[in-house]
N, C-alpha and C. Protein backbone atom coordinates (compact mmCIF):
# COMPACT_ATOMS: atom_id res chain seq x y z
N UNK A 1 70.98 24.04 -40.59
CA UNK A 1 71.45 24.75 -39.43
C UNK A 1 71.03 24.05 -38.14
N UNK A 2 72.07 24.14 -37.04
CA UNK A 2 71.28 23.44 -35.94
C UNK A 2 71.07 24.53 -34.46
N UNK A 3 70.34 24.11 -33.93
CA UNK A 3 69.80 25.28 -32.98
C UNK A 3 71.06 24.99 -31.93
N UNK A 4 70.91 26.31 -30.96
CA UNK A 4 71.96 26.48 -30.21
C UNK A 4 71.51 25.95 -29.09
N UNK A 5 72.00 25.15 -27.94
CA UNK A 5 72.39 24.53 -27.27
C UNK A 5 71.74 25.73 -25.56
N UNK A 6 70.36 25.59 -24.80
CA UNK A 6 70.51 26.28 -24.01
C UNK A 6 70.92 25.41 -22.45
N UNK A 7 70.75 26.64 -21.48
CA UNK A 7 71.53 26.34 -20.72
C UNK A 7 70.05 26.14 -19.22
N UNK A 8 69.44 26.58 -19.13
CA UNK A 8 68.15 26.85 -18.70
C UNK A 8 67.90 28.37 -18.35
N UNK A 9 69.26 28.96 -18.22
CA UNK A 9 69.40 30.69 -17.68
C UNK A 9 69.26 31.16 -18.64
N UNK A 10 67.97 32.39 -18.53
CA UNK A 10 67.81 32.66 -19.73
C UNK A 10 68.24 33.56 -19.79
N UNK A 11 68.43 34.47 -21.13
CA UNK A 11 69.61 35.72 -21.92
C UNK A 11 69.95 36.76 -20.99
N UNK A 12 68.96 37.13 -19.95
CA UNK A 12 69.44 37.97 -18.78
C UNK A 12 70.54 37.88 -17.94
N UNK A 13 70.41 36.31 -17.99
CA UNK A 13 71.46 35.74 -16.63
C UNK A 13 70.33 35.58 -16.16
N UNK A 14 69.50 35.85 -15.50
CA UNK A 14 68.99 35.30 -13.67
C UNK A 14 67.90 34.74 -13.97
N UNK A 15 68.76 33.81 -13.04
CA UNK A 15 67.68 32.23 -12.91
C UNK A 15 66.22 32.27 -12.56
N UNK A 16 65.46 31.46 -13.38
CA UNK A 16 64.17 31.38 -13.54
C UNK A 16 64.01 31.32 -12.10
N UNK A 17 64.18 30.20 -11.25
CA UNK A 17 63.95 29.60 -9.76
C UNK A 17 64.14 31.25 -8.92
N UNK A 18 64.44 32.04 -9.22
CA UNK A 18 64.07 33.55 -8.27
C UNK A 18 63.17 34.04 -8.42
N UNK A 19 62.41 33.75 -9.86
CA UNK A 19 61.23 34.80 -10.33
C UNK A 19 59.78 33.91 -9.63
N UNK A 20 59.21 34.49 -9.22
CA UNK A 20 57.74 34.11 -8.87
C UNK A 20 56.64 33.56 -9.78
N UNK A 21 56.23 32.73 -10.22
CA UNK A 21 55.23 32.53 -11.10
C UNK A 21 53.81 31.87 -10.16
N UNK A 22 53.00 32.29 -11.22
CA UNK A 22 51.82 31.36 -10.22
C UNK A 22 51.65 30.25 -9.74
N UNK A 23 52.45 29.58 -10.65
CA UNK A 23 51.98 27.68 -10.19
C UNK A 23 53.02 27.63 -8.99
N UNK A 24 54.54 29.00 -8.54
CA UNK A 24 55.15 28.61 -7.80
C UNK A 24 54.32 29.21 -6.36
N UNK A 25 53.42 30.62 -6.86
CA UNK A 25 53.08 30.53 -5.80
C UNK A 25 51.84 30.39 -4.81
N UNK A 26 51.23 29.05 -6.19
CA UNK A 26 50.09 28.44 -5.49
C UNK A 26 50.44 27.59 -4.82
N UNK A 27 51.71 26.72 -5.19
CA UNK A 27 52.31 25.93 -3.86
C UNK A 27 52.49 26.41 -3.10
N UNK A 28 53.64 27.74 -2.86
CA UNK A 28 53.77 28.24 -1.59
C UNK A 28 52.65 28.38 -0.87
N UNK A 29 51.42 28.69 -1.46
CA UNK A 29 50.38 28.99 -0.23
C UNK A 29 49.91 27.59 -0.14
N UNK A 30 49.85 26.80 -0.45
CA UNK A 30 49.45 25.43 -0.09
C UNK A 30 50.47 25.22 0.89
N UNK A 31 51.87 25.15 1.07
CA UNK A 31 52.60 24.39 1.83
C UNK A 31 52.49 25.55 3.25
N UNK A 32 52.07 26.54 2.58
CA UNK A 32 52.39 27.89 4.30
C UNK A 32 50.53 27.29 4.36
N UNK A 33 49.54 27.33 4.17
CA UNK A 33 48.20 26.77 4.53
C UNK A 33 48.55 25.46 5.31
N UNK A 34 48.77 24.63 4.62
CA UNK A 34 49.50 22.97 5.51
C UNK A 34 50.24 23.23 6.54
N UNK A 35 51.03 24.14 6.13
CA UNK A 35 52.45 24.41 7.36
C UNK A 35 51.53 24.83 8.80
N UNK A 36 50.77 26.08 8.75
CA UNK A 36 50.04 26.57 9.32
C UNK A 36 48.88 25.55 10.50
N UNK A 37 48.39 24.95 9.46
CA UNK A 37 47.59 23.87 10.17
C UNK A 37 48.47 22.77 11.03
N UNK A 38 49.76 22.07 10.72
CA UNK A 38 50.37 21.51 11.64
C UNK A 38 50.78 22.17 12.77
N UNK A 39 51.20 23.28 12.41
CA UNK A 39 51.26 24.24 13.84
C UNK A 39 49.91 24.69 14.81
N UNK A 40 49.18 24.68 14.02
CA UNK A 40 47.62 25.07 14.78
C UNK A 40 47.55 23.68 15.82
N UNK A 41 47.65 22.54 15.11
CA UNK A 41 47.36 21.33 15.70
C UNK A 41 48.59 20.97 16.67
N UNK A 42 49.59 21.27 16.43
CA UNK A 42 50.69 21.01 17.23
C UNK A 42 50.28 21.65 18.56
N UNK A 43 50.14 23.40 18.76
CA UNK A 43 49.73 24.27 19.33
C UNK A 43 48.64 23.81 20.50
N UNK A 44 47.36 23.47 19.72
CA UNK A 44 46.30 22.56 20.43
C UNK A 44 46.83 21.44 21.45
N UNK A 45 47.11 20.30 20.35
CA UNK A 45 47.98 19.51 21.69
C UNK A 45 49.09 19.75 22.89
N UNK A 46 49.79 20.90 22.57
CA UNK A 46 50.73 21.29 23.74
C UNK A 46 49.70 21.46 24.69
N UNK A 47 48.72 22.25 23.86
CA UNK A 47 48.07 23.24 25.06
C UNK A 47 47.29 22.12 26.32
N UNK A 48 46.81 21.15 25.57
CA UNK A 48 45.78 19.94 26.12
C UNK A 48 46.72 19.45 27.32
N UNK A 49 47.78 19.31 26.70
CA UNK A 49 48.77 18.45 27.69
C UNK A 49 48.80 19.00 28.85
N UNK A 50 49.12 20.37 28.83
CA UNK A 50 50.02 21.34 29.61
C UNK A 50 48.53 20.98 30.52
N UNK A 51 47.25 21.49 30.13
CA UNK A 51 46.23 22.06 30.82
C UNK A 51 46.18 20.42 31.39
N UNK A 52 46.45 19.48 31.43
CA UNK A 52 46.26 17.99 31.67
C UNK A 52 47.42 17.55 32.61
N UNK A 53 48.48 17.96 32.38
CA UNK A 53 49.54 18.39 33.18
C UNK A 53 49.60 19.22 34.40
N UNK A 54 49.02 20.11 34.27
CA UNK A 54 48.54 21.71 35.44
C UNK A 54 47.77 20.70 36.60
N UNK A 55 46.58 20.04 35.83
CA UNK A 55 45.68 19.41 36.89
C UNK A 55 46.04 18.31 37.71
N UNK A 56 46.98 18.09 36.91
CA UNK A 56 47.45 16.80 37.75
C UNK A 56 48.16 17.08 39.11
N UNK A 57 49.05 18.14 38.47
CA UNK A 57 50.09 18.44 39.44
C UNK A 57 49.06 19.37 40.81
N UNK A 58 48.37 19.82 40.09
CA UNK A 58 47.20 20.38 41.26
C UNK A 58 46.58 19.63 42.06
N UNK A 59 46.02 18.46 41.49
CA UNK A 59 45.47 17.31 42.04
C UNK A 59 46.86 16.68 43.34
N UNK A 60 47.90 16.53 42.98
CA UNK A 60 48.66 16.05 43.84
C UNK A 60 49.45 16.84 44.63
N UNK A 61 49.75 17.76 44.47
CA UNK A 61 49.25 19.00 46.03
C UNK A 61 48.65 19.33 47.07
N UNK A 62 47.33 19.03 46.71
CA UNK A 62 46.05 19.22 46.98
C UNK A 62 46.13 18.26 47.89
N UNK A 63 46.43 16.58 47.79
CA UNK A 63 46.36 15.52 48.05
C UNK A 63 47.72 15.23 49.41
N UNK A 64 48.56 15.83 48.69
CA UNK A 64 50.18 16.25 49.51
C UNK A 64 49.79 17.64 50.78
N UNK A 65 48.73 18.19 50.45
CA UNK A 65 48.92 19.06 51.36
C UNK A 65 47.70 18.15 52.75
N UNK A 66 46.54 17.81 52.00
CA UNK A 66 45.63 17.02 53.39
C UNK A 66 46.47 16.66 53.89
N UNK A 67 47.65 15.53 53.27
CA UNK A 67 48.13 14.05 54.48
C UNK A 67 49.18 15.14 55.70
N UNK A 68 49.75 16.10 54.88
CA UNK A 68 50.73 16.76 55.67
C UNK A 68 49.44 17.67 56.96
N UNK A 69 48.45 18.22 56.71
CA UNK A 69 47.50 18.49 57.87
C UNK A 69 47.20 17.65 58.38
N UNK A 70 47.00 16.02 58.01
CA UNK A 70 46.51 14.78 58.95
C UNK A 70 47.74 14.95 59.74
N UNK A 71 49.10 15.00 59.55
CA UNK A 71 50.17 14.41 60.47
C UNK A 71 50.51 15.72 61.07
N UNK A 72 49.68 16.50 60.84
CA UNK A 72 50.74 17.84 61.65
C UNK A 72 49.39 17.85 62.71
N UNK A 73 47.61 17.49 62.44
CA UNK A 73 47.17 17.02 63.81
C UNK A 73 47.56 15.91 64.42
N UNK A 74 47.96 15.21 64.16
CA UNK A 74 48.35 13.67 64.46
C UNK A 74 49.50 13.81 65.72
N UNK A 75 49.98 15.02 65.33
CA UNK A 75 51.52 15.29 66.16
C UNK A 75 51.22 16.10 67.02
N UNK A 76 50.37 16.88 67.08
CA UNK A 76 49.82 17.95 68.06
C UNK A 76 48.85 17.25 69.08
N UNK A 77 48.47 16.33 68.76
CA UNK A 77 47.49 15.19 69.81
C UNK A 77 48.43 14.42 70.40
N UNK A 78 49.23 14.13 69.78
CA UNK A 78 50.26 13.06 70.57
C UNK A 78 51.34 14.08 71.81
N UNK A 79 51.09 15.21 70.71
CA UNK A 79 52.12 15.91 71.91
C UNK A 79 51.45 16.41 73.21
N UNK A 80 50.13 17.32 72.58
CA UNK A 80 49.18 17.70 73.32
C UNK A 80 48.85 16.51 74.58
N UNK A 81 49.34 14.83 74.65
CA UNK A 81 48.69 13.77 75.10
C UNK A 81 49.42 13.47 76.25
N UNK A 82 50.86 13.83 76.04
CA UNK A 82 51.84 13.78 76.94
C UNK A 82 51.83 14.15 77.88
């Protein structure tokens, strides 16, 4: 006699790949643990930037606003001179 021929679906119909088993869902928590950590780290570096970014743009404000008080006395002496 020779054995019958399967298909991988077993006698129910529904496919193994829906049902949960452990080894499937010790990966899942490995890849959502990994997943997790690239986002943590992704997260971190936005944040570095941004806060590295903020200062800069503060820094050159800061810098934009003195020269504009040097020339706005600069203009008031010259006018004041007249």
């Amino acid at each position: 006699m020779t054995s019958p021929i399967t298909t991988g679906t077993p006698a129910g119909g529904a496919s193994s790949a829906s049902k949960s088993t452990p080894a499937n869902t010790a990966v899942s928590s490995i890849d959502n643990t990994s997943l997790d950590a690239v986002v943590d780290d992704l997260l971190d570096s936005l944040s570095s930037k941004f806060a590295s970014v903020s200062s800069e743009i503060y820094e050159k404000i800061e810098a934009m606003s003195k020269r504009l008080d040097a020339m706005e006395n600069s203009l008031q002496q010259q006018a004041g001179g007249k």
